[in-house]
PDB file of N, CA and C in Angstrom:
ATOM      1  N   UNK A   1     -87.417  52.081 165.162  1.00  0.00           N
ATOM      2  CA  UNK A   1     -86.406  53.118 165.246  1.00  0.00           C
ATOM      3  C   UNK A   1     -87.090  54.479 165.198  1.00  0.00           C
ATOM      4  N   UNK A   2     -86.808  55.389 166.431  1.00  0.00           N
ATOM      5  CA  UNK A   2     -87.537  56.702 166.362  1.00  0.00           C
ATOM      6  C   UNK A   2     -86.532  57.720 166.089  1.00  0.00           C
ATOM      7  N   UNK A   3     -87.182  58.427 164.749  1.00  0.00           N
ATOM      8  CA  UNK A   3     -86.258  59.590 163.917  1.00  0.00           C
ATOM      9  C   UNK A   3     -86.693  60.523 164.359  1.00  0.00           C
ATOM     10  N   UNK A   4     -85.748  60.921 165.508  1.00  0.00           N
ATOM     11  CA  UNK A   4     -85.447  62.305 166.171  1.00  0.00           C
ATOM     12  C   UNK A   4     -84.332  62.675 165.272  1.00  0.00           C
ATOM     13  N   UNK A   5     -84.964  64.173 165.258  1.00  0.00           N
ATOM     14  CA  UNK A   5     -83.785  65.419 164.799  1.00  0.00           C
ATOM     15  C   UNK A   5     -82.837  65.589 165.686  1.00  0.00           C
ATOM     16  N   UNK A   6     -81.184  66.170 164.952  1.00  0.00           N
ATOM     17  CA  UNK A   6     -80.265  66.318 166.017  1.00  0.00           C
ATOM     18  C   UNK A   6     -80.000  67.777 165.719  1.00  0.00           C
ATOM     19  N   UNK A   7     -80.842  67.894 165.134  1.00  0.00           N
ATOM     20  CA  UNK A   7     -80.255  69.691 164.941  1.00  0.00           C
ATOM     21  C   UNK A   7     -81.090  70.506 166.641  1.00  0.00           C
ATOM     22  N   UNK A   8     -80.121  71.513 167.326  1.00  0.00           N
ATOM     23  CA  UNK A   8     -81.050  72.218 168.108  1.00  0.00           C
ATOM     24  C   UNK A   8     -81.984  73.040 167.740  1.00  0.00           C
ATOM     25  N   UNK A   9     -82.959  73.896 168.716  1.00  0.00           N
ATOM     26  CA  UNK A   9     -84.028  74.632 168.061  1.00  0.00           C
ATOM     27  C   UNK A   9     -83.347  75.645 167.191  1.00  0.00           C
ATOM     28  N   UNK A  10     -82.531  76.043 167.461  1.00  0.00           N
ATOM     29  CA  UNK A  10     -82.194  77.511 167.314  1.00  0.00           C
ATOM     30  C   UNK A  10     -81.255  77.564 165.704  1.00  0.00           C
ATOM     31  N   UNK A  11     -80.760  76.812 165.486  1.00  0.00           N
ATOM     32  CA  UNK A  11     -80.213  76.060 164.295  1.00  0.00           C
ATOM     33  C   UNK A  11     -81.544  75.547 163.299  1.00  0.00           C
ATOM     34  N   UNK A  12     -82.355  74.866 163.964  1.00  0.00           N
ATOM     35  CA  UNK A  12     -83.557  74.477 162.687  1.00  0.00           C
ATOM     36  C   UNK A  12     -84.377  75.581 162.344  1.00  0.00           C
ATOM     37  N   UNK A  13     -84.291  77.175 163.349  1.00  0.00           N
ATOM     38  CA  UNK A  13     -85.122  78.208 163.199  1.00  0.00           C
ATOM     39  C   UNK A  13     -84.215  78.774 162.140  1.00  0.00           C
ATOM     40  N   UNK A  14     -82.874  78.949 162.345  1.00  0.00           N
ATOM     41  CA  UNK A  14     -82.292  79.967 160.891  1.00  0.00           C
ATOM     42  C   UNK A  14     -82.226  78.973 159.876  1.00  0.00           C
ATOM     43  N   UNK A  15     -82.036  77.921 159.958  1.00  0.00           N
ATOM     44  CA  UNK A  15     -82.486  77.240 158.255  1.00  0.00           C
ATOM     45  C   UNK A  15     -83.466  77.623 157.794  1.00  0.00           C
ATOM     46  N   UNK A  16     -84.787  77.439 158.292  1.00  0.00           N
ATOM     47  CA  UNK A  16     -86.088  77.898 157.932  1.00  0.00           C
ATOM     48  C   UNK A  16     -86.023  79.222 158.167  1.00  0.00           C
ATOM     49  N   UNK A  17     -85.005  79.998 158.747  1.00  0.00           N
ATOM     50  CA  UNK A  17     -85.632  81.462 158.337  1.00  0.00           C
ATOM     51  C   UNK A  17     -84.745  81.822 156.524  1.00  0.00           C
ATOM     52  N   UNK A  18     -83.921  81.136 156.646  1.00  0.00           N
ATOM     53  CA  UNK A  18     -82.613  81.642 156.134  1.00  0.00           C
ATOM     54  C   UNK A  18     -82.626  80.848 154.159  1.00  0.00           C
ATOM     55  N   UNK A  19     -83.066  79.514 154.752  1.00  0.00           N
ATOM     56  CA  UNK A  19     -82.858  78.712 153.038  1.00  0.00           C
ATOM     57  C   UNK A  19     -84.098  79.498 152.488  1.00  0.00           C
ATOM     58  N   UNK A  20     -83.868  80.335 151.056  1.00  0.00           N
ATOM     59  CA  UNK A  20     -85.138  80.782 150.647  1.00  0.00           C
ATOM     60  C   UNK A  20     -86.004  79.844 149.905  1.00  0.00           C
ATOM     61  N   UNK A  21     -86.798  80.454 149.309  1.00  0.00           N
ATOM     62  CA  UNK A  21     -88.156  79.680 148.682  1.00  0.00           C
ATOM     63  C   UNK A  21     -88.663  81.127 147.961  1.00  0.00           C
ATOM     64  N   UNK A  22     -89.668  79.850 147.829  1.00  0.00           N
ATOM     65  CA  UNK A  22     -91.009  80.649 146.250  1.00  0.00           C
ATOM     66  C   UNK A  22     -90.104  81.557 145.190  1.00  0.00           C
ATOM     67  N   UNK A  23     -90.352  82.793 145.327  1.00  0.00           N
ATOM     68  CA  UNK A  23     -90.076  83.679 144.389  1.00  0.00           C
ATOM     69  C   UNK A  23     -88.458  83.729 144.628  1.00  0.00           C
ATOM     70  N   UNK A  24     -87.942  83.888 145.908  1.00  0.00           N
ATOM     71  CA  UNK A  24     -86.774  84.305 145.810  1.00  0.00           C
ATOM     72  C   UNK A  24     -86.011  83.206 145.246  1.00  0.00           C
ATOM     73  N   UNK A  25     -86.161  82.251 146.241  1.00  0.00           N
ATOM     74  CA  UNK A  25     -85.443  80.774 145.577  1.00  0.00           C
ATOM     75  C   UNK A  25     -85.595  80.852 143.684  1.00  0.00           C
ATOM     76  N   UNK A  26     -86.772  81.271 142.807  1.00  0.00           N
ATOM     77  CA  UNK A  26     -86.602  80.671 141.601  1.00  0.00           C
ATOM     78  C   UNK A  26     -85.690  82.559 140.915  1.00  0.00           C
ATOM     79  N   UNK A  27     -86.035  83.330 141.901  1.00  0.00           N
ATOM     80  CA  UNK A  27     -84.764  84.378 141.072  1.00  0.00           C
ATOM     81  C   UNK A  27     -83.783  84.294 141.229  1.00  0.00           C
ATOM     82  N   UNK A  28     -83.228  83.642 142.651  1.00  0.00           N
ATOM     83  CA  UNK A  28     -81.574  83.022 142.388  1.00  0.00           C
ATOM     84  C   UNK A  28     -80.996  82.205 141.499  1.00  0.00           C
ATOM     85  N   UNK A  29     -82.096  81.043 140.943  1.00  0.00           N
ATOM     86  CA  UNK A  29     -81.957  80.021 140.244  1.00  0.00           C
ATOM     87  C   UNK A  29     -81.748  80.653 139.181  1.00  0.00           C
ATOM     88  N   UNK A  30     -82.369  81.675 138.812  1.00  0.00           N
ATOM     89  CA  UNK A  30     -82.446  82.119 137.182  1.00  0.00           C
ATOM     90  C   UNK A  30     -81.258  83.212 137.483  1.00  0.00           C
ATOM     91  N   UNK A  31     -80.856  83.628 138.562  1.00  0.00           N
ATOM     92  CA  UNK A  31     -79.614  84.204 138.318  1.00  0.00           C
ATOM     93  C   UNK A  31     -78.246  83.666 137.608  1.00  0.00           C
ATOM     94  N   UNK A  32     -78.325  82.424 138.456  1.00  0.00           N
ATOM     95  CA  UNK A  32     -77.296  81.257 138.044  1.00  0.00           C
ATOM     96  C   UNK A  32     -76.961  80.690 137.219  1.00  0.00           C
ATOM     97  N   UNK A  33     -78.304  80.558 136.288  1.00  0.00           N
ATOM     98  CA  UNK A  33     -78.362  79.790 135.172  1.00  0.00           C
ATOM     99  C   UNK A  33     -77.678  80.872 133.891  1.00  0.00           C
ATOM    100  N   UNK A  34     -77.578  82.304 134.697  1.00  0.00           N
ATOM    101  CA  UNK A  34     -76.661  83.106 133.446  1.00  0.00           C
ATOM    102  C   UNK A  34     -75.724  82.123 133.511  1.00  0.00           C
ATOM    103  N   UNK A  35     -74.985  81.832 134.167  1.00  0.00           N
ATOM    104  CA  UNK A  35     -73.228  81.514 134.114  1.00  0.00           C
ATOM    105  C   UNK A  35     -73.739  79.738 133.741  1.00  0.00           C
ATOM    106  N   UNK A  36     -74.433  79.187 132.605  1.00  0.00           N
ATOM    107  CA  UNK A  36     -74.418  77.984 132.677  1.00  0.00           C
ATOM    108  C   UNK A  36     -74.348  77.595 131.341  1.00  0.00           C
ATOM    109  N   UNK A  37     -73.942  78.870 130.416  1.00  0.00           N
ATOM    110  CA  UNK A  37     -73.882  78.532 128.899  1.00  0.00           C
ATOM    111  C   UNK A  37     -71.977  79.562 128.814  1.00  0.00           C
ATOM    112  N   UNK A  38     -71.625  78.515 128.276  1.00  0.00           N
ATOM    113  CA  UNK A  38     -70.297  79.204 127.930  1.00  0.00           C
ATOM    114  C   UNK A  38     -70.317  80.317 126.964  1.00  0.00           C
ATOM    115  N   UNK A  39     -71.322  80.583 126.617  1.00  0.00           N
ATOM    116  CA  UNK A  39     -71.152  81.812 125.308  1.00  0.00           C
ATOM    117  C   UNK A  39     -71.463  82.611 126.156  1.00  0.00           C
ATOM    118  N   UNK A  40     -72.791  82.726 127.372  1.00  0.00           N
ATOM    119  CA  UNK A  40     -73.028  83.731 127.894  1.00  0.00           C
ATOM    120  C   UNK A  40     -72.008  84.484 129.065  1.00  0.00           C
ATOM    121  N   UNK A  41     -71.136  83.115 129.482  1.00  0.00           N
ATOM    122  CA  UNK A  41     -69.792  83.692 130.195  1.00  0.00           C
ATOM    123  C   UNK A  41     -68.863  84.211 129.365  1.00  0.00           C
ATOM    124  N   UNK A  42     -68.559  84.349 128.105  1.00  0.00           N
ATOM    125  CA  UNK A  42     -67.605  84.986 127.623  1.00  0.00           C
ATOM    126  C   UNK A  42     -68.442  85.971 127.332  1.00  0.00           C
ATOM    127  N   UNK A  43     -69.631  86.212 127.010  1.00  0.00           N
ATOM    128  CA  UNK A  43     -69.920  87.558 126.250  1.00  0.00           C
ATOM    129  C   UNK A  43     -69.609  88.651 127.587  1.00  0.00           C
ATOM    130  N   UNK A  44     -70.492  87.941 128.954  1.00  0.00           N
ATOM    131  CA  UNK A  44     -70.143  88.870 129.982  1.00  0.00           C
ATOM    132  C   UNK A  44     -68.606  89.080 130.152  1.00  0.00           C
ATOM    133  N   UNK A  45     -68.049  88.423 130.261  1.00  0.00           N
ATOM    134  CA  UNK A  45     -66.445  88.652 130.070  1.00  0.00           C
ATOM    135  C   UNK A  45     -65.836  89.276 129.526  1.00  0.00           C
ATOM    136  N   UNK A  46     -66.201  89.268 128.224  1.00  0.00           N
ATOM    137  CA  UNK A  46     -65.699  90.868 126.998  1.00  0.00           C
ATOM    138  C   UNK A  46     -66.271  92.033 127.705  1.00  0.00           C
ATOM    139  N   UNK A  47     -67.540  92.228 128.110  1.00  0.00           N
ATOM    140  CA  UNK A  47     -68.220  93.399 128.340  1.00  0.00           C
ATOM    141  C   UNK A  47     -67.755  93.703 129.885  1.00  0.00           C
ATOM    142  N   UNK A  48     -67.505  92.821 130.591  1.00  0.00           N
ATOM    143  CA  UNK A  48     -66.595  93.162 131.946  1.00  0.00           C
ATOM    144  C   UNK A  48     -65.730  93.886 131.660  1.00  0.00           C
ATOM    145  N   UNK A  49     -65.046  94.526 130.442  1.00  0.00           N
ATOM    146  CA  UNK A  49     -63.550  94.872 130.250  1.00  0.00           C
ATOM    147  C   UNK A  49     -64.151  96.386 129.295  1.00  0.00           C
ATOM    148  N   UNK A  50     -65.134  96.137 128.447  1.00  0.00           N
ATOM    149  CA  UNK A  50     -65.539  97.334 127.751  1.00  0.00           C
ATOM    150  C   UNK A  50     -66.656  97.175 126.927  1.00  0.00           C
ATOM    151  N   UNK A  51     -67.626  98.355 126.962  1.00  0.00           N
ATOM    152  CA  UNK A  51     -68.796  98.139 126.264  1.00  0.00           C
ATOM    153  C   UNK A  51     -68.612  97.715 124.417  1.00  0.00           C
ATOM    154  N   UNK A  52     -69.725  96.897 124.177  1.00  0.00           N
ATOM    155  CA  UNK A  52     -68.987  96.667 122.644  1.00  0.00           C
ATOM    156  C   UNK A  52     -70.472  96.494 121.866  1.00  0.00           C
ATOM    157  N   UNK A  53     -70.515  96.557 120.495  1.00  0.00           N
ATOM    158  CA  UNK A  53     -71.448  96.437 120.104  1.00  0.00           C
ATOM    159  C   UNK A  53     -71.776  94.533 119.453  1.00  0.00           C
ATOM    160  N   UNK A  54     -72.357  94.139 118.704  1.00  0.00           N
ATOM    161  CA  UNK A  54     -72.626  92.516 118.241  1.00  0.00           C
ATOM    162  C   UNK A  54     -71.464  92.437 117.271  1.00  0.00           C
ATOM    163  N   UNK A  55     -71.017  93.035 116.269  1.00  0.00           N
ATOM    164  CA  UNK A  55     -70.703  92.657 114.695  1.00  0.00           C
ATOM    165  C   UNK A  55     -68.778  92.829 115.948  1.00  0.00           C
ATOM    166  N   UNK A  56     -68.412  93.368 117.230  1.00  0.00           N
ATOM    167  CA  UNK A  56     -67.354  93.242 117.648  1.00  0.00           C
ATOM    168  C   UNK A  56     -67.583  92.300 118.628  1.00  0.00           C
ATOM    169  N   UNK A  57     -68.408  91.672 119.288  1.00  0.00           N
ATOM    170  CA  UNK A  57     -68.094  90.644 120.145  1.00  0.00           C
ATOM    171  C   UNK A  57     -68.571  89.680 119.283  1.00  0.00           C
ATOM    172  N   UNK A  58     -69.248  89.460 118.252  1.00  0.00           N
ATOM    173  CA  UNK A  58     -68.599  88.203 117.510  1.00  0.00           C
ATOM    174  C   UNK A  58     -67.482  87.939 116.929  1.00  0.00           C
ATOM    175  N   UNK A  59     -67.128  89.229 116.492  1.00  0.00           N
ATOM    176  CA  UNK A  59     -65.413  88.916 115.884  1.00  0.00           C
ATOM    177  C   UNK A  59     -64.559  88.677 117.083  1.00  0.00           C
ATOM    178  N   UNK A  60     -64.741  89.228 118.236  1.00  0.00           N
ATOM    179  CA  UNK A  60     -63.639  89.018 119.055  1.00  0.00           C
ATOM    180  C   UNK A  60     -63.683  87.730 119.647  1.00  0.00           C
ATOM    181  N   UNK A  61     -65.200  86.986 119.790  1.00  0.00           N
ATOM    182  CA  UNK A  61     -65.520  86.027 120.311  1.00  0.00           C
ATOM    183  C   UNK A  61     -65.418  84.646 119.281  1.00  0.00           C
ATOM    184  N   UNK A  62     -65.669  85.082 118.040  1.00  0.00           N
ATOM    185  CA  UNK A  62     -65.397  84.144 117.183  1.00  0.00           C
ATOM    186  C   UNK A  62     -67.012  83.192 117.447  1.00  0.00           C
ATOM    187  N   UNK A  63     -67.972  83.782 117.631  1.00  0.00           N
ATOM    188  CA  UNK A  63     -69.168  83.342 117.350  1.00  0.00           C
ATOM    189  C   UNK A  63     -70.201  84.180 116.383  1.00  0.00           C
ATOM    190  N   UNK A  64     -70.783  83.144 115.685  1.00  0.00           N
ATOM    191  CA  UNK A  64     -71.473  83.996 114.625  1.00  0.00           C
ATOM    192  C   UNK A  64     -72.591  85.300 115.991  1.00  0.00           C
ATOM    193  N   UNK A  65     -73.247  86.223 114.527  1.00  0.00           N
ATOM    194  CA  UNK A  65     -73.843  87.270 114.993  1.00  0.00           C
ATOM    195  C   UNK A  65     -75.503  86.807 115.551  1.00  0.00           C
ATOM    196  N   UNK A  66     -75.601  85.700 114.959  1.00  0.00           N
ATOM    197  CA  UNK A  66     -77.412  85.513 115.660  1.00  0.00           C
ATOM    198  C   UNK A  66     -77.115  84.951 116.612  1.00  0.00           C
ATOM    199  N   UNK A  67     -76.251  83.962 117.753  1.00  0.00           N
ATOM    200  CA  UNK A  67     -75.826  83.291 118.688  1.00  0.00           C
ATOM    201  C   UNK A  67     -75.532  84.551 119.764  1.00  0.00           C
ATOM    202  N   UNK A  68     -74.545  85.385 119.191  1.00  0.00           N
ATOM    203  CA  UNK A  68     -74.557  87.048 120.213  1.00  0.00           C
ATOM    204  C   UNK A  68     -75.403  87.820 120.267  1.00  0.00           C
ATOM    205  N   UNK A  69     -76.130  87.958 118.895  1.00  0.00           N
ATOM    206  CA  UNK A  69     -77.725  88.917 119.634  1.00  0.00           C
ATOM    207  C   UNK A  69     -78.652  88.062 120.066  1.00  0.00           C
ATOM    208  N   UNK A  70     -78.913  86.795 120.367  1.00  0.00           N
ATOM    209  CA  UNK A  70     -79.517  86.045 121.247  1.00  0.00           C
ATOM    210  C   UNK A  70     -79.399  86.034 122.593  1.00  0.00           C
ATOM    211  N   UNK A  71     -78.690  85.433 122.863  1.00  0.00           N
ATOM    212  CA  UNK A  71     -77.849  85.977 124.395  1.00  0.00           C
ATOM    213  C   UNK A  71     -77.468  87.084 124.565  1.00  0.00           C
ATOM    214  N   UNK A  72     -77.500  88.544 123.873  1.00  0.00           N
ATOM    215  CA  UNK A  72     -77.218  89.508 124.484  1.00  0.00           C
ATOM    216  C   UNK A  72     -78.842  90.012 124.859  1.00  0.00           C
ATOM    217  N   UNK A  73     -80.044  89.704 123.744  1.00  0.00           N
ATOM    218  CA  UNK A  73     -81.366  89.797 124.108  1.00  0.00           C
ATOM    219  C   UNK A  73     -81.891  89.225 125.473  1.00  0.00           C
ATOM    220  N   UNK A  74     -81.327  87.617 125.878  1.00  0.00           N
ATOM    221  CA  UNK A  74     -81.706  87.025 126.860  1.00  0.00           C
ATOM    222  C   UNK A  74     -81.097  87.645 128.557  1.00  0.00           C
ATOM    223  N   UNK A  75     -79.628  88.200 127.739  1.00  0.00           N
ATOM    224  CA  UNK A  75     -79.570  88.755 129.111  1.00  0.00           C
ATOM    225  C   UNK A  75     -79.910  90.612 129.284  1.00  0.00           C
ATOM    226  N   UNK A  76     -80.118  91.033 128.208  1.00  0.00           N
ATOM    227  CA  UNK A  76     -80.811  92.220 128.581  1.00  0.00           C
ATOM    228  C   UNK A  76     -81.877  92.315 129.253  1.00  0.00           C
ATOM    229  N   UNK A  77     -83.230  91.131 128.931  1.00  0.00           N
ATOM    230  CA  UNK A  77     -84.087  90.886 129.433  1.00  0.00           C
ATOM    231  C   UNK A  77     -84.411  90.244 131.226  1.00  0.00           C
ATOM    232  N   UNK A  78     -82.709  89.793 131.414  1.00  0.00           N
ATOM    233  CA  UNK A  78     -82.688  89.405 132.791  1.00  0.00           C
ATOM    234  C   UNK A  78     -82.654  90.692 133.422  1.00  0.00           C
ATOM    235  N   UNK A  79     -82.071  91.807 132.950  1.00  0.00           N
ATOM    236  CA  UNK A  79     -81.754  93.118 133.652  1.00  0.00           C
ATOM    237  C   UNK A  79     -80.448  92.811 133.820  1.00  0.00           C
ATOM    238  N   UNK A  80     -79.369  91.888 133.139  1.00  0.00           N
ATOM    239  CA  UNK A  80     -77.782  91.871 133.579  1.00  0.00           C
ATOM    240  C   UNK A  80     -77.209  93.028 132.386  1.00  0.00           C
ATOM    241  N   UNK A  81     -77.843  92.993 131.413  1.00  0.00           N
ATOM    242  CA  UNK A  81     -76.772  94.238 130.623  1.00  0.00           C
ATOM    243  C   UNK A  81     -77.699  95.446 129.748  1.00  0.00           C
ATOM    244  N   UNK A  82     -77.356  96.631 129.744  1.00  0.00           N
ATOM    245  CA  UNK A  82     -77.948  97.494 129.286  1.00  0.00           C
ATOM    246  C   UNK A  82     -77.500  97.588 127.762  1.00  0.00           C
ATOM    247  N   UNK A  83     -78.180  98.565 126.739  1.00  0.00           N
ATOM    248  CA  UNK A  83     -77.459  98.646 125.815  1.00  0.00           C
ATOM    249  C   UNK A  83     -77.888 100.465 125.476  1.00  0.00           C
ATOM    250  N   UNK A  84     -77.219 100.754 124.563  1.00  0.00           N
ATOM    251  CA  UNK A  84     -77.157 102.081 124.087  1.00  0.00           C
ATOM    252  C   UNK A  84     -77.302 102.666 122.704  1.00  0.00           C
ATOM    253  N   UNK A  85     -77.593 103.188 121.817  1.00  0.00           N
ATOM    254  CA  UNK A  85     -77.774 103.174 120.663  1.00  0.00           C
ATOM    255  C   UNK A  85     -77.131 104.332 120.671  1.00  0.00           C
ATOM    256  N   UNK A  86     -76.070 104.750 119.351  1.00  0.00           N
ATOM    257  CA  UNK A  86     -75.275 105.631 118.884  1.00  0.00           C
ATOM    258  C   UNK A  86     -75.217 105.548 117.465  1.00  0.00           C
ATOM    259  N   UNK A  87     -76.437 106.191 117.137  1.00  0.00           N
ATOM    260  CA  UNK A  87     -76.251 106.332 115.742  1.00  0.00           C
ATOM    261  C   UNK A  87     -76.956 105.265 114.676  1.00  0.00           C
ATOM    262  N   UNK A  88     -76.620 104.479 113.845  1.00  0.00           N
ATOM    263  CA  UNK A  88     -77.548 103.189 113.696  1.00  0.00           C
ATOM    264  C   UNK A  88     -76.306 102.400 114.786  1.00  0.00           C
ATOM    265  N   UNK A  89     -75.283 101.966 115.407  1.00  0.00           N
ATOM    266  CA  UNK A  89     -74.931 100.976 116.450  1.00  0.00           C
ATOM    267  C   UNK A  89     -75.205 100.790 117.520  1.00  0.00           C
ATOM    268  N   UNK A  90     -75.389  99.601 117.747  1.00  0.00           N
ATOM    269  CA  UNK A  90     -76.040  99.721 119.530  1.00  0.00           C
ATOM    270  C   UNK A  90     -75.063  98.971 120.205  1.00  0.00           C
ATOM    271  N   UNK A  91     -74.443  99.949 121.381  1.00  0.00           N
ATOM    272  CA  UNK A  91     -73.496  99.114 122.561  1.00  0.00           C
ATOM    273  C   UNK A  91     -74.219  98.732 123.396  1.00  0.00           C
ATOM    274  N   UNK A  92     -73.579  97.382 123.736  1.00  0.00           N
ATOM    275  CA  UNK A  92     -74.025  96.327 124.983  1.00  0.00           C
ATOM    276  C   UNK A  92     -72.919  96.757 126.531  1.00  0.00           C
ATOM    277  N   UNK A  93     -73.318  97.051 127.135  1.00  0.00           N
ATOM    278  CA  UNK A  93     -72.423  96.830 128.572  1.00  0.00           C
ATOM    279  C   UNK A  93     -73.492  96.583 129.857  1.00  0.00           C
ATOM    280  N   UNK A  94     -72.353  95.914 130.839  1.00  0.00           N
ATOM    281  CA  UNK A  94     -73.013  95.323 132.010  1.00  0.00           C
ATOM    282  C   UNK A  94     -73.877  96.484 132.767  1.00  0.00           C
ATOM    283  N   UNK A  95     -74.620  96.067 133.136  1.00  0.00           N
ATOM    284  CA  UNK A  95     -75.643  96.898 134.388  1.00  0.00           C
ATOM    285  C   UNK A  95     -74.914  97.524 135.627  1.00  0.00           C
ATOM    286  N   UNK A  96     -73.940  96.687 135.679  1.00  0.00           N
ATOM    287  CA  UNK A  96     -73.132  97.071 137.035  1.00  0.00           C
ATOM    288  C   UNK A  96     -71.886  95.892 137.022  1.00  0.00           C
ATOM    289  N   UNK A  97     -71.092  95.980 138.087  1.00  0.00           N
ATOM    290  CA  UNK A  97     -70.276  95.279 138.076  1.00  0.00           C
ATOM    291  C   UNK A  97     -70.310  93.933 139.221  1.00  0.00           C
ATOM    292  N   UNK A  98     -71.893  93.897 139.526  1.00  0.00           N
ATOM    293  CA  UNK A  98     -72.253  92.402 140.219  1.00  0.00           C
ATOM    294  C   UNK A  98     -71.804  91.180 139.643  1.00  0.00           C
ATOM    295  N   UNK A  99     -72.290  91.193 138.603  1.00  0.00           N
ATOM    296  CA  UNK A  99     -72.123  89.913 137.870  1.00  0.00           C
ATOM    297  C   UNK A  99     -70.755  89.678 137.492  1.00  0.00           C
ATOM    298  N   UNK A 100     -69.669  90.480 137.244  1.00  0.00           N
ATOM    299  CA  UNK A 100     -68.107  89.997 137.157  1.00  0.00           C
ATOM    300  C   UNK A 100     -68.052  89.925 138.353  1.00  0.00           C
ATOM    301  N   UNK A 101     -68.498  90.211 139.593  1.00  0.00           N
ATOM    302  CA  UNK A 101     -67.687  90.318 140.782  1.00  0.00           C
ATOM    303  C   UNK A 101     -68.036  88.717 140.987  1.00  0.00           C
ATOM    304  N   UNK A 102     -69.312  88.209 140.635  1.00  0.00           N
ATOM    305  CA  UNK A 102     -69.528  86.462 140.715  1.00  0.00           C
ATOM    306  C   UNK A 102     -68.701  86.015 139.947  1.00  0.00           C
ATOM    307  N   UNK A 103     -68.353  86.121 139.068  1.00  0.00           N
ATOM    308  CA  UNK A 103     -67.159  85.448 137.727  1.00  0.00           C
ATOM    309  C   UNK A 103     -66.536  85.228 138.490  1.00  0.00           C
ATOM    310  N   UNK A 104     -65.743  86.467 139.126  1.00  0.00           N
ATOM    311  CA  UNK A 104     -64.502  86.452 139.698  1.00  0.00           C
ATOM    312  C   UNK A 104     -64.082  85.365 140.946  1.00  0.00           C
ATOM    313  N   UNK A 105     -65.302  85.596 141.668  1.00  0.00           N
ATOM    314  CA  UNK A 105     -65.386  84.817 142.556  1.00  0.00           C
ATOM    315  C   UNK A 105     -65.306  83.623 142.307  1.00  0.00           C
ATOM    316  N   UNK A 106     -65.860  83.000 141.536  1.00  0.00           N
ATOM    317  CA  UNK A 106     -65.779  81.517 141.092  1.00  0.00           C
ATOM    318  C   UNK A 106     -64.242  81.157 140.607  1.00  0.00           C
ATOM    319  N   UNK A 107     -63.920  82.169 139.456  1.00  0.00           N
ATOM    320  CA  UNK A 107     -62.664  81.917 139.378  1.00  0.00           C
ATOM    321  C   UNK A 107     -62.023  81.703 140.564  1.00  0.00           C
ATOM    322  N   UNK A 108     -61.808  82.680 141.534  1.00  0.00           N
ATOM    323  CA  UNK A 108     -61.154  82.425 142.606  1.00  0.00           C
ATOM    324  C   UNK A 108     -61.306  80.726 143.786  1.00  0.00           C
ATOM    325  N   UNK A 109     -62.381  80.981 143.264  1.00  0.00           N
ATOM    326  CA  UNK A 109     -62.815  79.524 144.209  1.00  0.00           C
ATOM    327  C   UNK A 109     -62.234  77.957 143.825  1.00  0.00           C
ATOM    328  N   UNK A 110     -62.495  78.273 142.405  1.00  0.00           N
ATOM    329  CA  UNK A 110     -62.024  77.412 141.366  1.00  0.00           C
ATOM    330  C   UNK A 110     -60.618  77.675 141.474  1.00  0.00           C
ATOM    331  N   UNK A 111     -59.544  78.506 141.723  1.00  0.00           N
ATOM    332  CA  UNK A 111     -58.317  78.473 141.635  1.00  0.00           C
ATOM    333  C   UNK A 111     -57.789  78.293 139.988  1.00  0.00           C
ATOM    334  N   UNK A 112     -58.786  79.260 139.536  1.00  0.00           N
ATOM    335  CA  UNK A 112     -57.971  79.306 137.598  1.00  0.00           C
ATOM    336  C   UNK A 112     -57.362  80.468 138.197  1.00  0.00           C
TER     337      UNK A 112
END
């Protein structure tokens, strides 16, 4: 049995131009993997709505305070949220509004 491809040329050229790799492929991956811990989707979720500091998105979140400055460290370090210092408090808010606009999207896709 001879395994010929049925894809045409022009179709197997934008896959290979188009599916990424190396670097880009593993920064999408690590994009993704934000949205793969439920604490880190709600923390972005509070902060989608308003900047807040730890000792208020654990109360609002109802997770202790070393679980929220963990994940707010891990995703500062992705470059998804900035923070601010006012005084001895430091506010957390998003970098931009990319990353809810993916929430959203999923929600939408998902039909919640």
């Amino acid at each position: 049995m001879q395994n010929t491809m049925l894809l045409d040329r022009r179709t197997k050229e934008l896959v290979t131009e188009y599916v990424p790799e190396g670097e880009v492929l593993n920064s999408i991956v690590c994009f993704f993997s934000i949205f793969a811990d439920a604490t880190r989707v709600r923390i972005l979720s509070a902060l989608a709505i308003s900047e807040m500091c730890v000792t208020d998105l654990s109360r609002v979140l109802n997770v202790n305070q070393t679980t929220v400055s963990h994940q707010l460290r891990l995703l500062k370090n992705l470059g998804i949220v900035k923070c601010e210092r006012q005084g001895k408090i430091i506010f957390y808010s998003l970098i931009n509004d990319t990353v809810n606009d993916v929430m959203l999207k999923g929600v939408e896709f998902l039909g919640c």
